[in-house]
Protein backbone atom coordinates (compact mmCIF):
# COMPACT_ATOMS: atom_id res chain seq x y z
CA UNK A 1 76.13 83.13 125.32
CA UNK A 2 79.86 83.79 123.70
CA UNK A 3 80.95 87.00 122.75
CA UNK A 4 84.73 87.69 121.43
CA UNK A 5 86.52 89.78 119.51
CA UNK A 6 89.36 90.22 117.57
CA UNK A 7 91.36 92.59 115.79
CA UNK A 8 94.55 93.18 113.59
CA UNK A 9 95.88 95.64 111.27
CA UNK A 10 96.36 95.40 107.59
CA UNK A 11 97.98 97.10 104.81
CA UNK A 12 95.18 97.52 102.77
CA UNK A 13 92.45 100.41 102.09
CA UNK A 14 89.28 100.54 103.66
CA UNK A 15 87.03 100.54 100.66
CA UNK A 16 88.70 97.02 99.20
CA UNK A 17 88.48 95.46 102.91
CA UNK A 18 85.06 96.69 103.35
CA UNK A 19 83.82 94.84 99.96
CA UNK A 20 85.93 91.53 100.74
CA UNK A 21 84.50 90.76 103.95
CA UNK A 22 81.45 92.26 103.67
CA UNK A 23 80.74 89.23 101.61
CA UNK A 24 79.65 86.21 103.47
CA UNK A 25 80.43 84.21 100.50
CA UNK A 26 84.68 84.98 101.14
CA UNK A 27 84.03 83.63 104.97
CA UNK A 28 82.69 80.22 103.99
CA UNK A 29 86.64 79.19 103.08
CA UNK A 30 87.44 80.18 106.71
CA UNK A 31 84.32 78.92 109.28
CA UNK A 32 84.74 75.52 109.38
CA UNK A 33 80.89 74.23 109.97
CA UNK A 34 80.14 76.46 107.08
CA UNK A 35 79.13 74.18 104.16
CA UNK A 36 77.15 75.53 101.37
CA UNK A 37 75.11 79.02 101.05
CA UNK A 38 72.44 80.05 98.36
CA UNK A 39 71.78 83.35 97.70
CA UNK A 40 67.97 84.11 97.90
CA UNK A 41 67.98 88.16 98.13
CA UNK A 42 70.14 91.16 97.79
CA UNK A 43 71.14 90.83 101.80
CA UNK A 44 69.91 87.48 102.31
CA UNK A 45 71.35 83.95 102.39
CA UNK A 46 70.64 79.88 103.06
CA UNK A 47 73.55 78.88 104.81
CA UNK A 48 74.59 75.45 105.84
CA UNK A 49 76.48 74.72 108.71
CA UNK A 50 77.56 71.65 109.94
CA UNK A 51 78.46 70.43 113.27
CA UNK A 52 77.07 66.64 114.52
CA UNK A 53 74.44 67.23 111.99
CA UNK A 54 73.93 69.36 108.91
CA UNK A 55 71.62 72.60 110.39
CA UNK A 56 70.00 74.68 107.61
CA UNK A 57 69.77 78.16 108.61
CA UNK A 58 69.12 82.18 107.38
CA UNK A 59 71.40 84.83 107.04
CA UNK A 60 71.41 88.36 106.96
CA UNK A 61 73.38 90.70 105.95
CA UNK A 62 72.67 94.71 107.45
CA UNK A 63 75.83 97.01 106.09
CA UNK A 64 76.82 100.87 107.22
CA UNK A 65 79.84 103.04 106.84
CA UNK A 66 82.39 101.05 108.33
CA UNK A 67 80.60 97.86 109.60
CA UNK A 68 79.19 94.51 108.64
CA UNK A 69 76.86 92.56 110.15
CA UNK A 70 75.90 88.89 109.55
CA UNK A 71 72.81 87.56 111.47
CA UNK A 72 72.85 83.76 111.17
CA UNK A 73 69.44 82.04 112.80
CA UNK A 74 68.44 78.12 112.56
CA UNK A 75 65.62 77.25 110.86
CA UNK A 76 65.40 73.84 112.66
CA UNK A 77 67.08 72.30 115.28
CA UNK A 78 68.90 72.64 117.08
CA UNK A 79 68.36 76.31 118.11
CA UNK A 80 70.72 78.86 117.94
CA UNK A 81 71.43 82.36 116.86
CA UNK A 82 75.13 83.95 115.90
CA UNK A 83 76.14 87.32 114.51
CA UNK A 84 79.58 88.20 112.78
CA UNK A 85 79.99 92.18 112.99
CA UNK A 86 83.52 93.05 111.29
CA UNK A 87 84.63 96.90 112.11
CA UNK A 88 86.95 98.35 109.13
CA UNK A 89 88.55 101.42 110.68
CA UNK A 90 91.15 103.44 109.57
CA UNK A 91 94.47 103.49 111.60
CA UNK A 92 97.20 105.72 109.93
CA UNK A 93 98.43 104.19 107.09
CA UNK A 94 97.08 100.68 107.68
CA UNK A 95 93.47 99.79 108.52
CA UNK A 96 92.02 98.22 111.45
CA UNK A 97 89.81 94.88 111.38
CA UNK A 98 87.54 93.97 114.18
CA UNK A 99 85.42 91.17 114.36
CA UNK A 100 83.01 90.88 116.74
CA UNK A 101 81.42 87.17 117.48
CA UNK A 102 78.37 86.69 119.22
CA UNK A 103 76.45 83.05 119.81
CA UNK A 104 73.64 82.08 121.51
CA UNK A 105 72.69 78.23 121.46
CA UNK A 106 74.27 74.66 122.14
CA UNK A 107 77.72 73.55 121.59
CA UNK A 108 79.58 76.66 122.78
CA UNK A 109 82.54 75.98 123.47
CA UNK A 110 82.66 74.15 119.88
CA UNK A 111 81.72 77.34 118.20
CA UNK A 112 84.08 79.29 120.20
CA UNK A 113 86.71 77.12 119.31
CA UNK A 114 85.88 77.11 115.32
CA UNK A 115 85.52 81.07 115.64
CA UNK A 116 89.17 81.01 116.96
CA UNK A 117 90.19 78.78 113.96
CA UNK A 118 88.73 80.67 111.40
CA UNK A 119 90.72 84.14 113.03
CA UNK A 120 93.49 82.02 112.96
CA UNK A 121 93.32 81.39 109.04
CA UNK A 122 92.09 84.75 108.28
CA UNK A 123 95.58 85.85 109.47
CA UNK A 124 97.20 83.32 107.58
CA UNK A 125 95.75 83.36 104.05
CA UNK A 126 93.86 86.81 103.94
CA UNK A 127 96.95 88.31 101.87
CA UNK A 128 96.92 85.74 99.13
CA UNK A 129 93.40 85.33 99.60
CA UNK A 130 92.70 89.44 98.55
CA UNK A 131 95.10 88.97 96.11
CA UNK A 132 93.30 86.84 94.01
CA UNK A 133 90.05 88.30 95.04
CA UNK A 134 90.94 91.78 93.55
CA UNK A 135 92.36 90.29 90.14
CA UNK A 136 88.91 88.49 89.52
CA UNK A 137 87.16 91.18 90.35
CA UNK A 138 89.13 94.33 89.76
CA UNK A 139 89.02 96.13 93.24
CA UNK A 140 91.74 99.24 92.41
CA UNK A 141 90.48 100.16 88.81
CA UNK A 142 86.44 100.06 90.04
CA UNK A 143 87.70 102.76 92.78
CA UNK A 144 87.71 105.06 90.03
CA UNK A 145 84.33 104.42 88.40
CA UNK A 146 81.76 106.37 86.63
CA UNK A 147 80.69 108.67 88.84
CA UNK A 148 83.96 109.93 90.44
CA UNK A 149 85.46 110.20 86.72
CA UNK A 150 82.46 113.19 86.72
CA UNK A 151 84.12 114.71 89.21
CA UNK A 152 87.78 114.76 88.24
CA UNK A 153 88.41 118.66 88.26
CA UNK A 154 87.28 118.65 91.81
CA UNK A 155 89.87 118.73 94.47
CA UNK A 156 89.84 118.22 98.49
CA UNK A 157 92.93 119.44 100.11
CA UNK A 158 94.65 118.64 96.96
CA UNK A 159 92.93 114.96 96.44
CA UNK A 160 91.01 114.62 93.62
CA UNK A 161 87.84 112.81 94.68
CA UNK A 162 89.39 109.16 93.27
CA UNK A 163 92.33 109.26 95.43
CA UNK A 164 90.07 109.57 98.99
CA UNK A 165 89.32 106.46 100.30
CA UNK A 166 86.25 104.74 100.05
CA UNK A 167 84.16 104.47 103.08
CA UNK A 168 80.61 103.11 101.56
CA UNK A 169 79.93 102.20 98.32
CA UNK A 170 76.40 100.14 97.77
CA UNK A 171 73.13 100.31 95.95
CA UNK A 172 70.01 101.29 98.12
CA UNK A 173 66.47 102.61 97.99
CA UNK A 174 66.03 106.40 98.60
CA UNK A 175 64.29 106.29 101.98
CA UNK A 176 67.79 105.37 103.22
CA UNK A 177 69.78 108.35 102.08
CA UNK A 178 68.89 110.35 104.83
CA UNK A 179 70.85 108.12 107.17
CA UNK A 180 73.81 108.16 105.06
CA UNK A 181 73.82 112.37 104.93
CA UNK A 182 73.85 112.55 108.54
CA UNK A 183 76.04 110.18 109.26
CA UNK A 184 78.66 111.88 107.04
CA UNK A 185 77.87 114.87 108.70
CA UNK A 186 78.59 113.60 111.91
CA UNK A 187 82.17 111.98 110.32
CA UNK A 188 82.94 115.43 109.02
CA UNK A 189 83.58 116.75 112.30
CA UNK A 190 87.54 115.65 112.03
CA UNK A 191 87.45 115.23 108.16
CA UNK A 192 86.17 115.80 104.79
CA UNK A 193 83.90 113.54 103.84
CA UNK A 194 81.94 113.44 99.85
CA UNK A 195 79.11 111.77 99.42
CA UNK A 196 78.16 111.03 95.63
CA UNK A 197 74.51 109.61 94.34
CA UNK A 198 73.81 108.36 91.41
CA UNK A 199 70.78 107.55 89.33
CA UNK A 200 70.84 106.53 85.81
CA UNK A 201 72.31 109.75 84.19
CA UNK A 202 71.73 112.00 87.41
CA UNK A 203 74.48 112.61 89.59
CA UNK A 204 74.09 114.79 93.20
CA UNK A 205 77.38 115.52 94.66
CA UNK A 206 77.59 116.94 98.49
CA UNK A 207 80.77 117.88 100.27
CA UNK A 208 80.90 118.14 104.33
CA UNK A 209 83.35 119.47 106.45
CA UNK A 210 83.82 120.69 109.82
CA UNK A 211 80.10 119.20 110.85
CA UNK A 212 78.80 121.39 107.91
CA UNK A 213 77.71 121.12 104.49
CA UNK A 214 79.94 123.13 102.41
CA UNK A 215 78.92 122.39 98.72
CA UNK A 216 76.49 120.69 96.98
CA UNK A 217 76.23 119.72 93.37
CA UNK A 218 72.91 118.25 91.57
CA UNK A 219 69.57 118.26 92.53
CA UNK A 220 68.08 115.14 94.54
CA UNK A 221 64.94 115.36 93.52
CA UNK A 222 65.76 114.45 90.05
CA UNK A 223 66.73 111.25 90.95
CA UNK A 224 64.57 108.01 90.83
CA UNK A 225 64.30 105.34 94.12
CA UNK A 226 67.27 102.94 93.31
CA UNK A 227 70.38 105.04 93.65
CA UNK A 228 74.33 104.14 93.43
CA UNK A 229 75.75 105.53 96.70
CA UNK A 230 79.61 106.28 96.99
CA UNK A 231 81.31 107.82 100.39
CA UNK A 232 84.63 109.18 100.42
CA UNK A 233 87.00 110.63 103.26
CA UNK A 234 90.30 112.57 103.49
């Protein structure tokens, strides 16, 4: 079994990092084998990969605060099992990257040596790369959407709520908000973290700080199963 990491620094904010590579449709330019993928689910893809023979396989896709995770498992042979977990830490003015590659199955030291390739042009084109990425899709002017426009009279330690940076930002089902609470509680213990939920025209605001909740806005039970969830931090 390989596991290896890597990490580097970039100049970049969490929240626009976090939505690039959380995307396993932005790595297929840089993992070599990687051929075609079909999207069959909100976390779940066909992938493609290619090595002496063309292997169809699944992947997965599990997201949290700070850290993606991309389960890739054949679905013939031969065998084998890989994850991709990239970190996205903050680290003073720049933010941290670490990617974490794990394999299980035949050809090792092949995969080890296209995992080191594809770091390699990560490095390389990532700027230009996120560049054109964030034109198409308009990363800086969607970090002050809807729901944070709500909140523009509200300030933490003189940042108004847009000008935090993004931590989490995704669409889930209600049974999972607990999670997210506590673990901004938890992140609150050095910070101030705000976690904002929105449903339709219902909009729950809570602010953490210290390991406590300090203020909340809104009331969660008027909101409906499929909720808009956005996490920001000082």
């Amino acid at each position: 079994m390989i596991d290896v990491s890597y990490e580097f620094e970039y100049n970049e904010s969490p929240g626009v990092l976090m939505e690039y590579l959380s995307n396993p449709e932005n790595w297929v330019k840089y993992f070599r084998p990687a051929k075609k993928m079909e999207k069959i689910g909100p976390d779940e893809w066909i992938l493609y990969l290619h090595w002496f023979k063309t292997v169809k396989s699944k992947l997965t896709r599990v997201i949290s605060n700070n850290e993606s995770e991309f389960i890739v498992t054949s679905l013939g042979w031969p065998k084998f099992k890989m994850a991709l977990k990239t970190y996205i830490l903050p680290s003073g003015n720049m933010t941290k990257v670490k990617i974490e590659f794990i394999y299980d199955g035949p050809l090792e030291g092949t995969s080890k040596k296209e995992m080191e390739e594809a770091y390699k042009t990560i490095t390389i084109n990532l700027d230009a790369d996120l560049k054109k990425y964030c034109e198409e899709n308009k990363c800086y002017t969607k970090e002050k959407d809807h729901n944070e426009k709500v909140f523009d009279s509200v300030s933490i330690k003189g940042l108004k709520i847009y000008e935090m940076k993004t931590v989490l930002k995704k669409e889930i089902q209600k049974s999972e908000l607990d999670k997210i609470l506590d673990q901004a509680l938890m992140d609150s213990i050095d910070k101030d973290v705000v976690v904002i939920i929105e449903n339709g025209n219902e909009i729950v605001r809570f602010h953490f700080s210290n390991g406590d909740l300090v203020e909340k806005e809104g009331n969660l039970d008027a909101l409906g199963n499929t909720l808009k969830v956005l996490v920001k931090s000082t």
